[in-house]
N, C-alpha and C. Protein backbone atom coordinates (compact mmCIF):
# COMPACT_ATOMS: atom_id res chain seq x y z
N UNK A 1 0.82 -1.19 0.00
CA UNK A 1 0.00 0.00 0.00
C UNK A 1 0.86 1.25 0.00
N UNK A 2 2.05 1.35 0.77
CA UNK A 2 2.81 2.34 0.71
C UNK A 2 3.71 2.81 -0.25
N UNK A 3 3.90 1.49 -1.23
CA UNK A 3 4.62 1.59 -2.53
C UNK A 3 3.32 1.93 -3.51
N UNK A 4 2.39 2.05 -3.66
CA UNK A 4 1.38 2.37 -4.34
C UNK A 4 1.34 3.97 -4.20
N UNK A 5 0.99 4.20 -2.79
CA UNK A 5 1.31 6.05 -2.39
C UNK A 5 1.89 6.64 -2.68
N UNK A 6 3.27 5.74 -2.40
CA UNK A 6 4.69 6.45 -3.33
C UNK A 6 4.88 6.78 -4.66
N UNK A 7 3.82 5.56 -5.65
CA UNK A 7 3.95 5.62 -7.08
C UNK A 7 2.92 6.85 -7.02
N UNK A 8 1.57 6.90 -7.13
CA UNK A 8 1.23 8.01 -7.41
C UNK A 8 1.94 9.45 -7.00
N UNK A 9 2.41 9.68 -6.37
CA UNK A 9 2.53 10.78 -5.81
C UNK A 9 3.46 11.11 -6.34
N UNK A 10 4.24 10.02 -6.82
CA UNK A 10 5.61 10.50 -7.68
C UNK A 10 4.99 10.87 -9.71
N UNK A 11 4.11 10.24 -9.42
CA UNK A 11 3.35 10.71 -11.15
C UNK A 11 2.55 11.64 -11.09
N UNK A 12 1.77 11.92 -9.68
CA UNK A 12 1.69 13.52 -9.78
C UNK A 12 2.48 14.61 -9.99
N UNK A 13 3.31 14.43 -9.02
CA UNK A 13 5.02 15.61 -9.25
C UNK A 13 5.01 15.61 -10.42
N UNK A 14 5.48 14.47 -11.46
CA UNK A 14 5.64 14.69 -12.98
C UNK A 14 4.71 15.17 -13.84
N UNK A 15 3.14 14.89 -13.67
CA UNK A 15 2.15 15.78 -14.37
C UNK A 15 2.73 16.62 -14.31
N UNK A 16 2.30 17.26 -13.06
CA UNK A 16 2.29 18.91 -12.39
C UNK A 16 3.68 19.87 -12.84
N UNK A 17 4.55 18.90 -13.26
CA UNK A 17 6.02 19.74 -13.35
C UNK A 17 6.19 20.44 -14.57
N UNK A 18 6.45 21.33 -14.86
CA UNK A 18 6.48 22.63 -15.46
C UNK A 18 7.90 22.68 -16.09
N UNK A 19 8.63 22.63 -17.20
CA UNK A 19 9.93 23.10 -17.72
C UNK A 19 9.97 24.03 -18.58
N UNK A 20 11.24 24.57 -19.22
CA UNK A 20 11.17 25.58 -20.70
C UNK A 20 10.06 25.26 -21.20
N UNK A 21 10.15 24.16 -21.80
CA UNK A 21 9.42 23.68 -22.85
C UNK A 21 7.93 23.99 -22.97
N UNK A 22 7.72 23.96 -21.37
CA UNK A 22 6.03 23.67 -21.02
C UNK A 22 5.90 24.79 -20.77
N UNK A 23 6.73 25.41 -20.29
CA UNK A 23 6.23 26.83 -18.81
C UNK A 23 5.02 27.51 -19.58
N UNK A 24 4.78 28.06 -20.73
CA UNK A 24 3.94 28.85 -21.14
C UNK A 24 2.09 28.30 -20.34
N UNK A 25 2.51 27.00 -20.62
CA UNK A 25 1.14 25.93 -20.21
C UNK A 25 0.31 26.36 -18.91
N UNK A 26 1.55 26.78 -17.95
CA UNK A 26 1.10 26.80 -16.85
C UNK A 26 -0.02 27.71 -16.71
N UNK A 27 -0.89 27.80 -15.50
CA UNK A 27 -2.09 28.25 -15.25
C UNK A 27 -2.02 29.77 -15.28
N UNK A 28 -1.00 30.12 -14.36
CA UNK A 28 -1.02 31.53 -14.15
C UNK A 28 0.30 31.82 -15.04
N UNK A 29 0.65 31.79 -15.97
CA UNK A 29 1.78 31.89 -16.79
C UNK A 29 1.47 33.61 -17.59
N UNK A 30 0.47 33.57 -18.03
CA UNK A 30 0.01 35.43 -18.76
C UNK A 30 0.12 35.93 -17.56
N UNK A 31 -0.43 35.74 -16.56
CA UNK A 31 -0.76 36.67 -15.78
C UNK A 31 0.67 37.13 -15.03
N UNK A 32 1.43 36.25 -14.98
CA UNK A 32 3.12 36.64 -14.49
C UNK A 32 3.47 37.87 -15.71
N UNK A 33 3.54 37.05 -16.80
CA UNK A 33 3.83 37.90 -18.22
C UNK A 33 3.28 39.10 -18.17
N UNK A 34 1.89 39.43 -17.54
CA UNK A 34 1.12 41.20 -17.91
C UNK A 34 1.93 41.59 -16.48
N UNK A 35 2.22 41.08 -15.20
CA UNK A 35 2.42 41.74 -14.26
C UNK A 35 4.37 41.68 -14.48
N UNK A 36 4.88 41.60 -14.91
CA UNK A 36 6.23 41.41 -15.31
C UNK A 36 5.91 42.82 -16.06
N UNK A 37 5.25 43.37 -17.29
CA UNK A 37 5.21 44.40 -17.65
C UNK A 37 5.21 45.43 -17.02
N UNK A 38 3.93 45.29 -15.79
CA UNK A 38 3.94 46.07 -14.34
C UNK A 38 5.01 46.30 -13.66
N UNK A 39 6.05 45.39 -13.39
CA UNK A 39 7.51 45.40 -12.56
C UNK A 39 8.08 46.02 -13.64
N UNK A 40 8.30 46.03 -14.83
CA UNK A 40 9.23 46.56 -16.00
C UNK A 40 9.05 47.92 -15.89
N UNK A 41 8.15 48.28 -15.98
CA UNK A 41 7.31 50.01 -16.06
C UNK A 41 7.88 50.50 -14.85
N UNK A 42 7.54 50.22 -13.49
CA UNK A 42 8.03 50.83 -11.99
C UNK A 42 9.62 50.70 -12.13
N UNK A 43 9.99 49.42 -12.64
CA UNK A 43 11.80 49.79 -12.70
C UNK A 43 12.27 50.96 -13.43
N UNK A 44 11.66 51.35 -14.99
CA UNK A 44 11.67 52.00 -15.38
C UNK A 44 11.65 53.76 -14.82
N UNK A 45 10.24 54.13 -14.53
CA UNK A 45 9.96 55.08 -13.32
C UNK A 45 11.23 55.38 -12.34
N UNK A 46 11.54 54.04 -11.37
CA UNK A 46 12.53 54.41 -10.95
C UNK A 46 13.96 54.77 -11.35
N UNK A 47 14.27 54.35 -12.21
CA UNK A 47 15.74 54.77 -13.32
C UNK A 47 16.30 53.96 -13.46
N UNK A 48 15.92 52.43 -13.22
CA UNK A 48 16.53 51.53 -13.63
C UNK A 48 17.24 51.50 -15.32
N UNK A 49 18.33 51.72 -15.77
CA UNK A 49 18.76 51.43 -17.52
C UNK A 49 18.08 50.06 -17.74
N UNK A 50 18.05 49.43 -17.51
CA UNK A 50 17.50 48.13 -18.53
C UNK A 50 18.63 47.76 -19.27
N UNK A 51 18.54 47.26 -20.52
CA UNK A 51 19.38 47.10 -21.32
C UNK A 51 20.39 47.93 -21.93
N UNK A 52 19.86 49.34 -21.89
CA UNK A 52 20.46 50.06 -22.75
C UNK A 52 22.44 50.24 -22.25
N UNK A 53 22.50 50.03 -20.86
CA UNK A 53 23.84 50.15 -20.83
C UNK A 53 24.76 49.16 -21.67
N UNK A 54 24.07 47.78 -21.57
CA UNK A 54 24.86 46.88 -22.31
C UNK A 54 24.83 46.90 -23.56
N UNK A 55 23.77 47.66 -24.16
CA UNK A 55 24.08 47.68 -25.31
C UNK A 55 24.54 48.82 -25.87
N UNK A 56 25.16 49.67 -24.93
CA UNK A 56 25.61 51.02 -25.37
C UNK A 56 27.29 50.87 -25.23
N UNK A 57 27.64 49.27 -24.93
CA UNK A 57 28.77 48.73 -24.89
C UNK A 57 29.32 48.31 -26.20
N UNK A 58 28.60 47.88 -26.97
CA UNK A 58 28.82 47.62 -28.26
C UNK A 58 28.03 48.78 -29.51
N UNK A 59 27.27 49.34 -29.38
CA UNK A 59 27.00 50.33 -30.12
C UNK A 59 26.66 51.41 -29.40
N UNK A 60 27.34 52.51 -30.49
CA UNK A 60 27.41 54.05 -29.46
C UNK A 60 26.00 54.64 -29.89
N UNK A 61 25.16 54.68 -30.37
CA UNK A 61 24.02 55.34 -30.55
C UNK A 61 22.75 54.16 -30.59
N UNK A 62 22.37 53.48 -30.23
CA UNK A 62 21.57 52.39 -30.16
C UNK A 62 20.00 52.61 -30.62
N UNK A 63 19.52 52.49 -31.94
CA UNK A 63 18.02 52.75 -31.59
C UNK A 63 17.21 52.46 -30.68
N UNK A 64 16.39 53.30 -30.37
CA UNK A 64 15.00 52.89 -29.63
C UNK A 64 14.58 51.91 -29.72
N UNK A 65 14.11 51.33 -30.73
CA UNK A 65 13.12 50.38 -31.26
C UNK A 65 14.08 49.22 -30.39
N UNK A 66 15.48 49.01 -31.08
CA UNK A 66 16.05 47.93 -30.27
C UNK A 66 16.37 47.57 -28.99
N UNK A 67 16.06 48.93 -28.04
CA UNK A 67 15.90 48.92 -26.54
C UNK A 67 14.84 48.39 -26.38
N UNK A 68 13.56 48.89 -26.93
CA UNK A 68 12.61 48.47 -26.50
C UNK A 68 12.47 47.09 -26.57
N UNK A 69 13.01 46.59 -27.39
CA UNK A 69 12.43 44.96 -27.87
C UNK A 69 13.43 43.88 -27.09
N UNK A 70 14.89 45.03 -26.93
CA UNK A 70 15.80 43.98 -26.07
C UNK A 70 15.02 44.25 -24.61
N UNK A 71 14.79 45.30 -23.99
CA UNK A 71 14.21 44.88 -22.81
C UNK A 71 12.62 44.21 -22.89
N UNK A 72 11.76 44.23 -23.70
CA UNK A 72 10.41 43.90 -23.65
C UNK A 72 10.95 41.98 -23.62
N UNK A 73 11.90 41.64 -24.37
CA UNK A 73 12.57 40.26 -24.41
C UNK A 73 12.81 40.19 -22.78
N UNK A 74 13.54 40.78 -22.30
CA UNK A 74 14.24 40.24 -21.28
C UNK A 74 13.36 40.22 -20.21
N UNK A 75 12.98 41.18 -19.81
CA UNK A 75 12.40 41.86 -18.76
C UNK A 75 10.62 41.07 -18.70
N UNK A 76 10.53 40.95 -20.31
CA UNK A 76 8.68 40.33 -19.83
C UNK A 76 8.88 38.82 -20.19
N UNK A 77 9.50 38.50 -21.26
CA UNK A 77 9.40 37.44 -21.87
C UNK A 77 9.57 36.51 -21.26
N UNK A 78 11.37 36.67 -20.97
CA UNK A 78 12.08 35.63 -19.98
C UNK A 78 11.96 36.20 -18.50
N UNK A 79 10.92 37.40 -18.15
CA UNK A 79 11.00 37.27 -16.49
C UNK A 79 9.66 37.04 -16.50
N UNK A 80 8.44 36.23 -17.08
CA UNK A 80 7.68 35.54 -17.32
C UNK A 80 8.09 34.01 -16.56
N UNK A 81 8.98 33.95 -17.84
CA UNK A 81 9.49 31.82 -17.73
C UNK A 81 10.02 31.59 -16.17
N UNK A 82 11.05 32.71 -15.96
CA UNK A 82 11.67 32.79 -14.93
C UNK A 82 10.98 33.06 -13.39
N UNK A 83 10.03 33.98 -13.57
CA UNK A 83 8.72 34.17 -12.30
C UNK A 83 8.07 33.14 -12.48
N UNK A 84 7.40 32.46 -13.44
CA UNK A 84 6.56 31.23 -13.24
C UNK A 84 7.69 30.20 -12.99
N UNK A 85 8.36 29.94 -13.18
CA UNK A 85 9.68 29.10 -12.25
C UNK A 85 9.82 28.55 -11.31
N UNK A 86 10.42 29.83 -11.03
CA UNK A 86 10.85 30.25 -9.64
C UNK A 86 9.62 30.33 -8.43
N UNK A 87 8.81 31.00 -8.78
CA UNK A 87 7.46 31.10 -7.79
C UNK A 87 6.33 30.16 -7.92
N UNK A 88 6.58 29.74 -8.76
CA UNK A 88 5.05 28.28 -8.87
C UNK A 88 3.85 29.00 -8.78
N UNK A 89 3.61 30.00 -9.05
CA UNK A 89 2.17 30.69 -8.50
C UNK A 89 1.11 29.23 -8.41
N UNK A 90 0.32 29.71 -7.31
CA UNK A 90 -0.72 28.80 -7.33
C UNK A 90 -2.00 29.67 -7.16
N UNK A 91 -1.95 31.17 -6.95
CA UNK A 91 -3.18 32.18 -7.40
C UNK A 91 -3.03 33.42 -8.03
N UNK A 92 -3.66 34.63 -7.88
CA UNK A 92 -3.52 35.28 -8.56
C UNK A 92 -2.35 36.30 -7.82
N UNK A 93 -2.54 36.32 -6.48
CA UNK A 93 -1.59 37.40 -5.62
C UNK A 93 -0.32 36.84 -5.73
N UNK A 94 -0.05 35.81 -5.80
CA UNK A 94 1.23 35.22 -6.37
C UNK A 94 2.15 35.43 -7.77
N UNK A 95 0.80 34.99 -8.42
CA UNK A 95 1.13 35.59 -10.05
C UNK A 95 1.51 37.29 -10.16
N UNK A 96 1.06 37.40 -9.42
CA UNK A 96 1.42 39.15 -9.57
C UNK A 96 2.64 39.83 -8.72
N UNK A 97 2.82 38.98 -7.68
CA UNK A 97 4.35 39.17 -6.93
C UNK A 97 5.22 38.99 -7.88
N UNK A 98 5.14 37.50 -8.65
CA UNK A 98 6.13 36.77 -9.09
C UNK A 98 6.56 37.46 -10.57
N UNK A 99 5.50 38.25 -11.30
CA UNK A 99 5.78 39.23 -12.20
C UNK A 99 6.03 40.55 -11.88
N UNK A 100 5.97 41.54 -11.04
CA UNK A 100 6.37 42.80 -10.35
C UNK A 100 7.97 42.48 -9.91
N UNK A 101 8.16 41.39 -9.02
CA UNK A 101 9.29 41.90 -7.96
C UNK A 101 10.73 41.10 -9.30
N UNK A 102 10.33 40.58 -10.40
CA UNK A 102 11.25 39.74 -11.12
C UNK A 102 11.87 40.90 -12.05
N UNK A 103 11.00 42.00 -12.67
CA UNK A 103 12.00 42.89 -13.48
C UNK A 103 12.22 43.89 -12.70
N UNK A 104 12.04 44.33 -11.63
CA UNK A 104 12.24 45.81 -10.59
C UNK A 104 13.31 44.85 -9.94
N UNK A 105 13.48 43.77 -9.38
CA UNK A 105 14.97 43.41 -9.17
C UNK A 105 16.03 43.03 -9.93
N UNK A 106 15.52 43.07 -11.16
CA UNK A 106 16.38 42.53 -12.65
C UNK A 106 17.16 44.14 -13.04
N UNK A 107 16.58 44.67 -12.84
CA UNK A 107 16.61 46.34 -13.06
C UNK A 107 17.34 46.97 -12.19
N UNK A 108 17.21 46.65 -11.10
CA UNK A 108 17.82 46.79 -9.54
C UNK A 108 19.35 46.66 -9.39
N UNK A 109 19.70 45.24 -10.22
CA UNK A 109 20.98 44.91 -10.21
C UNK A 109 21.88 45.43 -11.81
N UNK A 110 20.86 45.63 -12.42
CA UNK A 110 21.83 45.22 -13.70
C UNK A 110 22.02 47.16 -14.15
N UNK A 111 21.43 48.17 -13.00
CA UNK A 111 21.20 49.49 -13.42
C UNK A 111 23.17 49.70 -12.38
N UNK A 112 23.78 50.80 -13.14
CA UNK A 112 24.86 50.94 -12.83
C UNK A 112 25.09 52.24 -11.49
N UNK A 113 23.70 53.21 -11.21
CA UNK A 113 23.60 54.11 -10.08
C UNK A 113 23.27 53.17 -9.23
């Protein structure tokens, strides 16, 4: 009976488990993604650079367009995959921590003031 408990419970974990591949699947997965926009915007506000320092490392005048799209990549896309990850949301106040506090600390570290 206890090796039976053990089997299910170990093929639940594997349903339930979430990788690259899958992460989009997950339940609260947009809702990290719109609130990741939310954390992107307040980093912003606060003066976080985003990308633009690193890319002002390799090109001295950098368009707009390509800031925008290198941080809209980084900051929503992959702090999406990375908040649904890392935080497992299992509601909505979660989903919305786990997208806010992922690019305002992404921003936090990678801003050079």
């Amino acid at each position: 009976m206890v090796i039976v408990l053990l089997a299910r419970s170990a093929s639940a974990e594997t349903a339930d488990a979430y990788h690259l591949h899958n992460m989009h699947k997950h339940p609260w997965f947009l809702e990290v993604m719109a609130s990741s926009v939310v954390g992107w915007v307040l980093g912003l506000v606060k003066g976080f650079s985003g990308t633009k320092d690193w890319v002002e490392q390799y090109w001295t005048t950098p368009p707009k367009s390509l800031l925008f799209v290198a941080d809209l990549v980084v900051f929503v896309v992959v702090g999406a995959y990375f908040g649904t990850g890392l935080f497992k949301p299992n509601e909505f106040l979660q989903a919305l921590a786990a997208g806010i506090t992922w690019p305002v600390g992404l921003g936090a570290l990678a801003s050079k003031s």
